[in-house]
C-alpha atoms as a PDB file:
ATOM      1  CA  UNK A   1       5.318 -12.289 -14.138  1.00  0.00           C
ATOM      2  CA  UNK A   2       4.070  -9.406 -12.164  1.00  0.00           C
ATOM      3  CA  UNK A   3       3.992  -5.850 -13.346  1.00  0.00           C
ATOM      4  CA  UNK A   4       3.726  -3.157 -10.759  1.00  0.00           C
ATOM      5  CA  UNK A   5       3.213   0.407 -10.833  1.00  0.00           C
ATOM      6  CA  UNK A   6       3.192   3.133  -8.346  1.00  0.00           C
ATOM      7  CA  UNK A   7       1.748   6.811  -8.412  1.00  0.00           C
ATOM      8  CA  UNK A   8       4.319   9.213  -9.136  1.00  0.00           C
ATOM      9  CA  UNK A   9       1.990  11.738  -6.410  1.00  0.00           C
ATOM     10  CA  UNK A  10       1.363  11.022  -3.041  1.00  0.00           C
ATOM     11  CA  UNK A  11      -2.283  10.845  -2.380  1.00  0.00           C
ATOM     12  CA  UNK A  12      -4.413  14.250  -1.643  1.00  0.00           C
ATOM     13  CA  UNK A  13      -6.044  11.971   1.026  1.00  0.00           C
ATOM     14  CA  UNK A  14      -3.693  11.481   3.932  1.00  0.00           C
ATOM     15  CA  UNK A  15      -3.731   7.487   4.854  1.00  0.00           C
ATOM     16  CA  UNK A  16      -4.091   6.548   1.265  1.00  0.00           C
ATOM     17  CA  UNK A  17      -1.645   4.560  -0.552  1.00  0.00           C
ATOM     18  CA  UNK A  18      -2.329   2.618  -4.005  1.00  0.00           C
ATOM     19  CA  UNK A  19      -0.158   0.667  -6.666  1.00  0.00           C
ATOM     20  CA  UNK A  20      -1.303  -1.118  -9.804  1.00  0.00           C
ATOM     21  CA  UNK A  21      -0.991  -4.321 -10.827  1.00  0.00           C
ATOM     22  CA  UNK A  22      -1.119  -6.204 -13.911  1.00  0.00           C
ATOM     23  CA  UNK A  23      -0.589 -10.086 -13.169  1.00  0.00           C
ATOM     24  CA  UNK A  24      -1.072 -12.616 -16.651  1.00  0.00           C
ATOM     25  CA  UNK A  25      -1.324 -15.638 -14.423  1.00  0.00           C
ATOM     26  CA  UNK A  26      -1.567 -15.881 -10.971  1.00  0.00           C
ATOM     27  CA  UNK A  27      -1.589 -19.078  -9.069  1.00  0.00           C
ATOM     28  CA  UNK A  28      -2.814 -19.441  -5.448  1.00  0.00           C
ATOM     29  CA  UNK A  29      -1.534 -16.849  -3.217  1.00  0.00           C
ATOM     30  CA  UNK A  30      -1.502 -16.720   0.162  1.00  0.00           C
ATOM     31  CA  UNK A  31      -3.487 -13.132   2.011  1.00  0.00           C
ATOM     32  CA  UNK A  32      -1.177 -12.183   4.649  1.00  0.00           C
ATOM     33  CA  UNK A  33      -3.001  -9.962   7.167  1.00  0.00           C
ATOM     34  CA  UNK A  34      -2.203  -6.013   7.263  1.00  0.00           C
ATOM     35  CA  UNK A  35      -3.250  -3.290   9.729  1.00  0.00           C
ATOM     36  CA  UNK A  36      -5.268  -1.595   6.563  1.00  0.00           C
ATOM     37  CA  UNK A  37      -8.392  -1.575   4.889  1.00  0.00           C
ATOM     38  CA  UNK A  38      -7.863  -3.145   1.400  1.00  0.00           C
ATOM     39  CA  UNK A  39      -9.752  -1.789  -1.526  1.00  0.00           C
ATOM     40  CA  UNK A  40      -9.406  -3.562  -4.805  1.00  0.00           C
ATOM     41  CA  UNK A  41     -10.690  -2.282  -8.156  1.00  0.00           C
ATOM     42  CA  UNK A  42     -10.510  -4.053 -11.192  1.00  0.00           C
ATOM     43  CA  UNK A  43     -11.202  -3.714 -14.944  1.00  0.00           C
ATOM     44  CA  UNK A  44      -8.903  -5.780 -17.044  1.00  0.00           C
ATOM     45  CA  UNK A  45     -10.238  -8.727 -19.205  1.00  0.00           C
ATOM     46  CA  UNK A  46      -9.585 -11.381 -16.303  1.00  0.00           C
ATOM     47  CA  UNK A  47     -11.024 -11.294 -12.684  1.00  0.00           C
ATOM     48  CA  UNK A  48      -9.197 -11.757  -9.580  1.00  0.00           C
ATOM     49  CA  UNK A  49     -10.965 -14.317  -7.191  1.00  0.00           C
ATOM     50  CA  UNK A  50     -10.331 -14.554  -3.409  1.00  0.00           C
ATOM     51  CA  UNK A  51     -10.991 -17.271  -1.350  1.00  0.00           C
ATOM     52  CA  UNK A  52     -12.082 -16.809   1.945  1.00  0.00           C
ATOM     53  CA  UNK A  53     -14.218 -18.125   5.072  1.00  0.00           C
ATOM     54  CA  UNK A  54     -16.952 -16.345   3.255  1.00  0.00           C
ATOM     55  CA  UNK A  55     -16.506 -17.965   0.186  1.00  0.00           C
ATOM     56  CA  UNK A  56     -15.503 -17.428  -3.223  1.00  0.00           C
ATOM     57  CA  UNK A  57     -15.857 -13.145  -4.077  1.00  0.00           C
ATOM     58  CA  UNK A  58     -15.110 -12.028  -7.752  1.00  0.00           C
ATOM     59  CA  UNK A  59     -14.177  -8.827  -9.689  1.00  0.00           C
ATOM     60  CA  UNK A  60     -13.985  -5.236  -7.327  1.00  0.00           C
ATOM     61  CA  UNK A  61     -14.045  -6.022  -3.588  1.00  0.00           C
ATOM     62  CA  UNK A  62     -13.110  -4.406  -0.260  1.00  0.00           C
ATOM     63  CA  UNK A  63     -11.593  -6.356   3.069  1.00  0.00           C
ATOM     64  CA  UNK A  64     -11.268  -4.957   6.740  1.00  0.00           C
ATOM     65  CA  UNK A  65      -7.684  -5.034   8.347  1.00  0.00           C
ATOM     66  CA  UNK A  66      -6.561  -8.239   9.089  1.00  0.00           C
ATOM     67  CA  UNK A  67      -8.014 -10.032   6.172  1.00  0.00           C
ATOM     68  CA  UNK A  68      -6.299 -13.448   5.895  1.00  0.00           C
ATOM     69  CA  UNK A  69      -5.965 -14.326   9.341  1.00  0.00           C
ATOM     70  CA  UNK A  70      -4.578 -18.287  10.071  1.00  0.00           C
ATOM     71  CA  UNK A  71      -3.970 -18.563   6.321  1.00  0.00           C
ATOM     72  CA  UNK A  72      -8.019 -18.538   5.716  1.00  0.00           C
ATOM     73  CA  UNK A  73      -7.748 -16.189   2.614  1.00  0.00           C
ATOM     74  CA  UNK A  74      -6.284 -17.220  -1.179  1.00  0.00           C
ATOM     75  CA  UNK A  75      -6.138 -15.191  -4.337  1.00  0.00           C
ATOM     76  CA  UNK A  76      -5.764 -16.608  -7.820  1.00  0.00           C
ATOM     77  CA  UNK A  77      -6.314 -15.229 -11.400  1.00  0.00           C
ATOM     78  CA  UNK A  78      -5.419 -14.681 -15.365  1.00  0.00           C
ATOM     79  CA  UNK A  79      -4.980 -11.621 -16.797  1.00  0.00           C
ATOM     80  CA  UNK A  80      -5.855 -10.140 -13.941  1.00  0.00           C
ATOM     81  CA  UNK A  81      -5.367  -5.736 -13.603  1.00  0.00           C
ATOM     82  CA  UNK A  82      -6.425  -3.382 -10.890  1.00  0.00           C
ATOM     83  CA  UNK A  83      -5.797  -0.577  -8.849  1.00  0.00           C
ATOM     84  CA  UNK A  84      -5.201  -1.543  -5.084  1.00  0.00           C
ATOM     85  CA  UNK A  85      -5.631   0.883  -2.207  1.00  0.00           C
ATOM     86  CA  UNK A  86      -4.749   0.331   1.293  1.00  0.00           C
ATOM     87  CA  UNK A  87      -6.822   2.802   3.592  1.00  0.00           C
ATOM     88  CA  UNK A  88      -5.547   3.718   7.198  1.00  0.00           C
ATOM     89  CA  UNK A  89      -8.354   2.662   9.035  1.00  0.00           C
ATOM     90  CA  UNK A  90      -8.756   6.434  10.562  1.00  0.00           C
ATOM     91  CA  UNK A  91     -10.488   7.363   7.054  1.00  0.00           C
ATOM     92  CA  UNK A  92     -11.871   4.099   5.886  1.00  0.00           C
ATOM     93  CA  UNK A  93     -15.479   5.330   7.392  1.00  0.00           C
ATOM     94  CA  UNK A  94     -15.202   8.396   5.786  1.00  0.00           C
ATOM     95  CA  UNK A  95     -14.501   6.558   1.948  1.00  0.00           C
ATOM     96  CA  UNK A  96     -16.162   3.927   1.991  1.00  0.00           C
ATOM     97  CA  UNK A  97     -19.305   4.552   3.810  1.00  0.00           C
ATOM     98  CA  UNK A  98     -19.678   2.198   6.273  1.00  0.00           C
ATOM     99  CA  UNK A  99     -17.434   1.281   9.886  1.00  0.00           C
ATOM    100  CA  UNK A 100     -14.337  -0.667   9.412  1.00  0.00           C
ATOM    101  CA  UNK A 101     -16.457  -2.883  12.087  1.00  0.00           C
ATOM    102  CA  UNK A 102     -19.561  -3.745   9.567  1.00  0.00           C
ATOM    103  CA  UNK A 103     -16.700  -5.507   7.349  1.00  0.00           C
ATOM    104  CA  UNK A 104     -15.110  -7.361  10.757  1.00  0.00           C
ATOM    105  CA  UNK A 105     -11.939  -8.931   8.522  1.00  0.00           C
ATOM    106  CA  UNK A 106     -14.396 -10.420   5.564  1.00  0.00           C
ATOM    107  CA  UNK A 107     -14.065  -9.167   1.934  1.00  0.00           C
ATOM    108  CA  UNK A 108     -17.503  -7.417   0.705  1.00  0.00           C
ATOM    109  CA  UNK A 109     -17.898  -7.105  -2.654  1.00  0.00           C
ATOM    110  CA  UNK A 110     -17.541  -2.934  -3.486  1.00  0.00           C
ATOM    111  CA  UNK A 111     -20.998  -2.318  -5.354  1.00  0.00           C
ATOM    112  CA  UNK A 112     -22.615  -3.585  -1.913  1.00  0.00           C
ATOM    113  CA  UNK A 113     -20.774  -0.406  -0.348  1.00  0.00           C
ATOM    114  CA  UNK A 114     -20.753   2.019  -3.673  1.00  0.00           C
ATOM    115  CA  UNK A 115     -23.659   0.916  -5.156  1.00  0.00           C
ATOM    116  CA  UNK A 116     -23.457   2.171  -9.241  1.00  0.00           C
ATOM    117  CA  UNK A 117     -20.344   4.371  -8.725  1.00  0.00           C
ATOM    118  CA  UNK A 118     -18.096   1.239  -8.373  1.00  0.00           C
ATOM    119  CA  UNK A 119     -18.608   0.373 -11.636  1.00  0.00           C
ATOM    120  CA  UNK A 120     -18.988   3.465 -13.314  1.00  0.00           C
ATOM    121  CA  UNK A 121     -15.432   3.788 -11.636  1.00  0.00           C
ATOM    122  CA  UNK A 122     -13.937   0.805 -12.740  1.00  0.00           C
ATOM    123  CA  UNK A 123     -15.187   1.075 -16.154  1.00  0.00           C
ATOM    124  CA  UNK A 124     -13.507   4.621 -16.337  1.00  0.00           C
ATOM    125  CA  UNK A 125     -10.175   3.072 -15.443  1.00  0.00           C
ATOM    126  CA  UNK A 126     -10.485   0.561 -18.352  1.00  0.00           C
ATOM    127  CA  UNK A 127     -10.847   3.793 -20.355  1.00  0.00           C
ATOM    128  CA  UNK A 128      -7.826   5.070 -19.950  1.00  0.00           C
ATOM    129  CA  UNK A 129      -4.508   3.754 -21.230  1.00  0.00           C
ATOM    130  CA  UNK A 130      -2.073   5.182 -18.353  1.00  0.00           C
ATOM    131  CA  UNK A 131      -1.271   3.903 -15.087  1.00  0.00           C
ATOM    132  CA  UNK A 132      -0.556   7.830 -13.828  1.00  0.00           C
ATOM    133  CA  UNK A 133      -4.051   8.197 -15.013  1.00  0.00           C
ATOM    134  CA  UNK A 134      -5.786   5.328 -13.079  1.00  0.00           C
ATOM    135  CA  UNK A 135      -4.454   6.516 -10.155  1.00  0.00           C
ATOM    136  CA  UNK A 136      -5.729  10.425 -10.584  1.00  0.00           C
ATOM    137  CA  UNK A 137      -8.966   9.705 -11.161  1.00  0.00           C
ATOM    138  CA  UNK A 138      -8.717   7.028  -7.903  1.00  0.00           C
ATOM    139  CA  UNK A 139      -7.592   9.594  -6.048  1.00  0.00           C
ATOM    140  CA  UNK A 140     -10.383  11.850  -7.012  1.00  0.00           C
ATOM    141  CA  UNK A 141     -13.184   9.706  -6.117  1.00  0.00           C
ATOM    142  CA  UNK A 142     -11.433   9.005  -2.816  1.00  0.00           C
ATOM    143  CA  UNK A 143     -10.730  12.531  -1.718  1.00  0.00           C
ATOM    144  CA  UNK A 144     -14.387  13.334  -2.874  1.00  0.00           C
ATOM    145  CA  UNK A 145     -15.456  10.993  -0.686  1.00  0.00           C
ATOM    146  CA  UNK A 146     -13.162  11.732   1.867  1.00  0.00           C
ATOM    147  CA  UNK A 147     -14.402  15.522   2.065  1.00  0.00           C
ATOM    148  CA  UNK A 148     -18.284  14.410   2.358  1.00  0.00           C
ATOM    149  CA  UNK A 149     -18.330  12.523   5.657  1.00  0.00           C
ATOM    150  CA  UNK A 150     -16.718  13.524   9.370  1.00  0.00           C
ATOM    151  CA  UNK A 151     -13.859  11.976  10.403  1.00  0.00           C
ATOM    152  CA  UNK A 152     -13.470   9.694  13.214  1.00  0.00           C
ATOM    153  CA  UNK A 153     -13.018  10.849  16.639  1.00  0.00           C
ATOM    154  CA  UNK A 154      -9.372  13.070  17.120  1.00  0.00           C
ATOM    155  CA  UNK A 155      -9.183  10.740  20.228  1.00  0.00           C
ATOM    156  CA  UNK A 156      -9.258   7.886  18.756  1.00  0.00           C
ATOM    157  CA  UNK A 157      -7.133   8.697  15.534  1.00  0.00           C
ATOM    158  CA  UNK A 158      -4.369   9.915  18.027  1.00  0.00           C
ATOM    159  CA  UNK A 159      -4.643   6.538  19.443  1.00  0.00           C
ATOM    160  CA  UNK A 160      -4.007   4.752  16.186  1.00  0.00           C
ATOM    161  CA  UNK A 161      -1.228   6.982  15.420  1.00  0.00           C
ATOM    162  CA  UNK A 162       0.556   6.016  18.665  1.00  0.00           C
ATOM    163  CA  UNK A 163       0.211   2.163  18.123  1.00  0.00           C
ATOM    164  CA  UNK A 164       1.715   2.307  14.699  1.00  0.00           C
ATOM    165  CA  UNK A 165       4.385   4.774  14.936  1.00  0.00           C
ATOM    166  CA  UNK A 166       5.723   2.230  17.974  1.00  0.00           C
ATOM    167  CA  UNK A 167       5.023  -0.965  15.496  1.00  0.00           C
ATOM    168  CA  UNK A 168       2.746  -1.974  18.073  1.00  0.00           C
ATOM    169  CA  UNK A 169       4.442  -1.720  21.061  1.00  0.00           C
ATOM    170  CA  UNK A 170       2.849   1.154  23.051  1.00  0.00           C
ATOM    171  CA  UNK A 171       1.210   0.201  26.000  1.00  0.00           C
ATOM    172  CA  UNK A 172      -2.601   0.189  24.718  1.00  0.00           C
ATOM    173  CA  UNK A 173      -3.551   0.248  28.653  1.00  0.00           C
ATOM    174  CA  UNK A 174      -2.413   3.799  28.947  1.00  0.00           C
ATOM    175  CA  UNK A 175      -3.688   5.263  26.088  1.00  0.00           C
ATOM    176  CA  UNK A 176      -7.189   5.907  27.256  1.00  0.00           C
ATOM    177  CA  UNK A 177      -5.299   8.089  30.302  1.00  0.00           C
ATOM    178  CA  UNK A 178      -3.500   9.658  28.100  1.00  0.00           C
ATOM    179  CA  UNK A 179      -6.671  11.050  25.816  1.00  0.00           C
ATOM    180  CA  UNK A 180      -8.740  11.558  29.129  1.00  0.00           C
ATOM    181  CA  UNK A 181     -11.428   8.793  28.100  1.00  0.00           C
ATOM    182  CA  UNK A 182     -11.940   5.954  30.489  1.00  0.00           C
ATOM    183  CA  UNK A 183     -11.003   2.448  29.119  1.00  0.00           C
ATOM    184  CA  UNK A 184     -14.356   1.484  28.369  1.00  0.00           C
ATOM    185  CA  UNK A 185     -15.283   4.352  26.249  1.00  0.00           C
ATOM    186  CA  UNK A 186     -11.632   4.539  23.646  1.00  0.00           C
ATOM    187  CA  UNK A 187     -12.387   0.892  23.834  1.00  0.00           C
ATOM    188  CA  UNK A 188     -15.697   0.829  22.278  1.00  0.00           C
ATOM    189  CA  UNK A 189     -15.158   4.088  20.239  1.00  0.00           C
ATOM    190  CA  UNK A 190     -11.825   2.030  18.731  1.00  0.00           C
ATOM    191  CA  UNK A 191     -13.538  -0.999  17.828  1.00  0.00           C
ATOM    192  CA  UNK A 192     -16.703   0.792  15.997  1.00  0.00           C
ATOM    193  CA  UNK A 193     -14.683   3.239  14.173  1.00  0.00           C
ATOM    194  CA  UNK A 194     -11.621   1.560  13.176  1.00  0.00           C
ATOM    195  CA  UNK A 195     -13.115  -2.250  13.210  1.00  0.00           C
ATOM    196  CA  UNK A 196     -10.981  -3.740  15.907  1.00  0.00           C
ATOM    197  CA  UNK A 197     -10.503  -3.010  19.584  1.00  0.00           C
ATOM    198  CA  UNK A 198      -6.522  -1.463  20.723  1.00  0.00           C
ATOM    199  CA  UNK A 199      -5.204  -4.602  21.644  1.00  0.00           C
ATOM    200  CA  UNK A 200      -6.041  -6.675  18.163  1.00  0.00           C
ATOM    201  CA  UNK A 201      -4.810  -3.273  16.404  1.00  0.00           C
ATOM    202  CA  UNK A 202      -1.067  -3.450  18.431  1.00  0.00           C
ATOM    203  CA  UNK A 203      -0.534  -7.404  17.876  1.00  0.00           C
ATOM    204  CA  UNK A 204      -1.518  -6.879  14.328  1.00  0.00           C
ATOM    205  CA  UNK A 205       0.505  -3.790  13.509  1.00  0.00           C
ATOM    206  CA  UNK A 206       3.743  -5.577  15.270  1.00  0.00           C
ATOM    207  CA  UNK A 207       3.262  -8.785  13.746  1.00  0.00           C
ATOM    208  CA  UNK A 208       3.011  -6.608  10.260  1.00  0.00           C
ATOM    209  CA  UNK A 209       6.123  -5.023  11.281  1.00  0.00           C
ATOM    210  CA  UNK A 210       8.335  -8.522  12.344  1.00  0.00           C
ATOM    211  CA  UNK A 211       6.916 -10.304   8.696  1.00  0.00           C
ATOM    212  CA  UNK A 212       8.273  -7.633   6.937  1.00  0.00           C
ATOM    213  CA  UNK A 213      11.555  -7.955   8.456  1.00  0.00           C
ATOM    214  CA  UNK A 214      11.680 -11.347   8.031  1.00  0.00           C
ATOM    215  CA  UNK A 215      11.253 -11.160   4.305  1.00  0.00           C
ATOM    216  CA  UNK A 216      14.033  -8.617   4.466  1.00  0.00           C
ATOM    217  CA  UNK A 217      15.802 -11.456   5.412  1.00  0.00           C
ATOM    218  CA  UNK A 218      16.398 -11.024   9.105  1.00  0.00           C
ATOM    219  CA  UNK A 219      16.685 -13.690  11.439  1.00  0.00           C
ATOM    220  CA  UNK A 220      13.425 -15.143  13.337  1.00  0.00           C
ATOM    221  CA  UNK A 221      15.516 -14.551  16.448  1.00  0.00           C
ATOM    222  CA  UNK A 222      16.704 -10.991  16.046  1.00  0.00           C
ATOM    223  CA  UNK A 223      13.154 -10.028  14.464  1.00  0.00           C
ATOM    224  CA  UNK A 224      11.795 -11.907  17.798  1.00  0.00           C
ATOM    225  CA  UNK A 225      14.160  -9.286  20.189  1.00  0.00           C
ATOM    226  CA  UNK A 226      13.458  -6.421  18.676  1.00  0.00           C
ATOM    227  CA  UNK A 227       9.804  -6.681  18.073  1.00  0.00           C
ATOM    228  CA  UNK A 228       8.478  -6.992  21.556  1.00  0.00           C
ATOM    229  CA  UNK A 229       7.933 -11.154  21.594  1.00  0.00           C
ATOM    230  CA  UNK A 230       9.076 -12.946  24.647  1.00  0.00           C
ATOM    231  CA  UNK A 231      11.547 -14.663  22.591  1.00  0.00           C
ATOM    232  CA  UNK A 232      11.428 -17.119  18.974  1.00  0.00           C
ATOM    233  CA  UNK A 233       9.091 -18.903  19.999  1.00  0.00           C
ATOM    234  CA  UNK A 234       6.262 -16.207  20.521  1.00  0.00           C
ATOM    235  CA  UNK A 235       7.336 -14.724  17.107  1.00  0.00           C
ATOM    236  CA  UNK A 236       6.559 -18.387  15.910  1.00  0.00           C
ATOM    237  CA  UNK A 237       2.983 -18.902  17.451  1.00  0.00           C
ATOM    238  CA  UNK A 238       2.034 -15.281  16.350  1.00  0.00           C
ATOM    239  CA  UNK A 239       3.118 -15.919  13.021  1.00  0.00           C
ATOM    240  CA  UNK A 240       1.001 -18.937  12.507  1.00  0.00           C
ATOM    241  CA  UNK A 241      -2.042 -17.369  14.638  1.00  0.00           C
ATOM    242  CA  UNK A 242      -1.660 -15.122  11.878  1.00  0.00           C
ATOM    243  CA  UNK A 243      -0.814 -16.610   8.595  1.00  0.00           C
ATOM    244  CA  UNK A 244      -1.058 -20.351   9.190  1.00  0.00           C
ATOM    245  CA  UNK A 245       2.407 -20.644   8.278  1.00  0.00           C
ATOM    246  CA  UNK A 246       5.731 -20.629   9.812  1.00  0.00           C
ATOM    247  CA  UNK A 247       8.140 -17.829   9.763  1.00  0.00           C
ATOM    248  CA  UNK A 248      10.301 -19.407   7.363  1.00  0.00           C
ATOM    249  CA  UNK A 249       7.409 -19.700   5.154  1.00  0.00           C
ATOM    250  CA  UNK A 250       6.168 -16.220   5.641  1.00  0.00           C
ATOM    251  CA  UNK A 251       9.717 -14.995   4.861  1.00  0.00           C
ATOM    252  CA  UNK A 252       9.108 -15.938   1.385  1.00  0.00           C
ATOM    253  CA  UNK A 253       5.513 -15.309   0.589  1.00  0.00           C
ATOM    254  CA  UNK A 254       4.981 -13.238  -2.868  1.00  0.00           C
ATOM    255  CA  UNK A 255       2.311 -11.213  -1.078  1.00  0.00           C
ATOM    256  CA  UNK A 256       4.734  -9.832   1.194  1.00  0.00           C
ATOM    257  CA  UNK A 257       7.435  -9.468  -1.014  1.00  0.00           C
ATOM    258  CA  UNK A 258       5.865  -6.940  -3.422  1.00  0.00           C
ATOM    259  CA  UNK A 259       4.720  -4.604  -1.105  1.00  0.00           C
ATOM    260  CA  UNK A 260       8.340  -2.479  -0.697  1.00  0.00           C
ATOM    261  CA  UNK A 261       8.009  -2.246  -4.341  1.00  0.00           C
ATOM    262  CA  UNK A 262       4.166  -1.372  -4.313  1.00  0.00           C
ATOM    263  CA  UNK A 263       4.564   0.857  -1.467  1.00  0.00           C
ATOM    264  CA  UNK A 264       7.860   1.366  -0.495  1.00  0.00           C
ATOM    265  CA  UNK A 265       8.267   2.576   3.557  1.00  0.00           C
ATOM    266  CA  UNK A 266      11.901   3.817   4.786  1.00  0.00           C
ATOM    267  CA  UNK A 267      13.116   5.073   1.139  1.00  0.00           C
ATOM    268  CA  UNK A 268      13.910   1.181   1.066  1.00  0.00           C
ATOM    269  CA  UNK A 269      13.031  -1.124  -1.959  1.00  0.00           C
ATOM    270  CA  UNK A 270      13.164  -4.817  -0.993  1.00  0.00           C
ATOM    271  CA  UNK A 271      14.238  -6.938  -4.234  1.00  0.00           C
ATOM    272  CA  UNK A 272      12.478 -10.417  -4.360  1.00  0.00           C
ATOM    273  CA  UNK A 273      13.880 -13.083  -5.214  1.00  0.00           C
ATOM    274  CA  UNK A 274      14.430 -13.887  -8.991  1.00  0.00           C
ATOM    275  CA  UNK A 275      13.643  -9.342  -9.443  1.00  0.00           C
ATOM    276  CA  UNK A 276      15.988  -7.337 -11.382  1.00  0.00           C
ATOM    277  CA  UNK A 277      16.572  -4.020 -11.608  1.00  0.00           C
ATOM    278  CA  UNK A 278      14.021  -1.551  -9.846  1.00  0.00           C
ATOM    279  CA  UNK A 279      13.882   2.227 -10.530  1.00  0.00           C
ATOM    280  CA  UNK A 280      11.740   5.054  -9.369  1.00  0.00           C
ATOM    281  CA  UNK A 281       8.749   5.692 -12.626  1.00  0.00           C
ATOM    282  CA  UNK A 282       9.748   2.058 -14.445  1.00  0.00           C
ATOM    283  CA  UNK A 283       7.076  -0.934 -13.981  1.00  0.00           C
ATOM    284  CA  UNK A 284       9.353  -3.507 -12.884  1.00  0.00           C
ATOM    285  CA  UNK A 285       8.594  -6.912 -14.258  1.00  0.00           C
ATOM    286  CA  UNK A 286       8.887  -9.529 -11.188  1.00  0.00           C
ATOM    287  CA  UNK A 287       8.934 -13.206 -11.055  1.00  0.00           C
ATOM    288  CA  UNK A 288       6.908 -15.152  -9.137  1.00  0.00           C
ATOM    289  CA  UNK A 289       8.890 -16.675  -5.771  1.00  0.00           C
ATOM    290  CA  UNK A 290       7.355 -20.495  -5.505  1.00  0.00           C
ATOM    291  CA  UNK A 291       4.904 -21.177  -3.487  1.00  0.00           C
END
């Protein structure tokens, strides 16, 4: 059984989403990538542990976007609670203190980044008793450190903007006309600020896009059309580029199922399989899909 909770305010920090989680016994879980920086603090009595190319990381951790890539990433836990944040990769800089590029798709645990103030943090939300709570005084160190650092180049967060408002289908070519850089320069100002260059950035935020339509329970073929692949078969080999998995597979993956609940996109709520009822300000209580 999961139990997920969501803020009832939007963050103060534009590009800032979280949800909380409380999970008694989680069994290997597949990472499926996401165009996001992944921030994960935790202070129940259990630990989550990820496995990764890296190796094994413990406890409070953060990933750069695409973390999971060809299936290389598992999670598994008891008792397990925490407060997950996805960062657009336009502020990550800015909060965490340190390019999107130093973390290059590996998981680094947070008091590496934070030093002291990650646990201080943590052990504050272990304090407290409410969800609403947790996620106030998240927000608060986030916009705090939000507000002491300078932002990433306009240029380059206009860029962003344009790749995931078309799911990944603008033509990443044209963009560096379009801001008056030459390629070379958005290029290289891309990959150090946001921690991966246009073109990795478009095929991951449209492969984000198709997997989530595929666990809405589209078919591989129309999610193929209207995504910008070739045809099924491209949706297929980005898929497993991606995951390691087959669409099918990926259409059912717990990782991907929770996230309409645990951030909920197009005033949409996706019900899992085995889920019952869902409100607005209620944890729902969700079973496990198999593996």
């Amino acid at each position: 059984m999961w139990g997920v909770e969501r803020p009832e305010l939007p963050s103060r920090v534009a590009g800032v989403t979280m949800a909380g989680f409380r999970v008694r016994d989680l069994e290997e879980l597949r990472i499926v990538p996401h165009p996001a920086v992944t921030l994960l603090l935790e202070f129940g009595a259990g630990s989550p542990v990820l496995d990764c190319a890296a190796g094994q990381q413990r406890g409070s951790m953060v990933a750069g976007p695409g973390l999971g890539s060809a299936g290389a990433a598992r999670a598994w836990g008891v008792n397990v609670e925490c407060v997950q944040v996805r960062l657009s990769p336009v502020i990550a800089h800015a909060i965490l203190g340190a390019s999107p590029a130093d973390l290059d798709g590996a998981v680094v645990p947070l008091g590496d980044l934070w030093g002291r103030e990650a646990s201080r943090m943590c052990e504050q939300l272990g304090e407290v008793s409410s969800w609403q709570d947790r996620f106030l005084l998240t927000d608060a160190l986030l916009a705090r450190r939000h507000e002491a650092r300078p932002p990433v180049d306009p240029e380059v967060a206009w860029a962003w903007r344009q790749i995931v408002v078309s799911h990944g289908l603008t033509r990443v070519d044209g963009l560096a006309a379009e801001v008056g850089w030459s390629r070379k320069r958005l290029w290289s100002r891309f990959r150090s600020q946001l921690g991966l260059p246009p073109k990795r950035a478009a095929k991951l935020v449209r492969f984000d896009h198709a997997a989530h339509r595929l666990v809405a329970g589209e078919r591989a073929a129309r999610v193929a059309a209207d995504t910008g692949y070739a045809d099924q078969s491209h949706l297929h080999r980005d898929v497993m580029a991606f995951t390691g998995a087959t669409p099918a597979t990926v259409a059912g993956e717990p990782f991907l199922a929770v996230d309409d609940i645990a951030w909920p996109s197009r005033g949409t709520t996706l019900m899992p399989h085995g889920s019952r009822d869902l409100r607005l300000g209620r944890r729902p209580e969700m079973r496990r899909p198999p593996l």
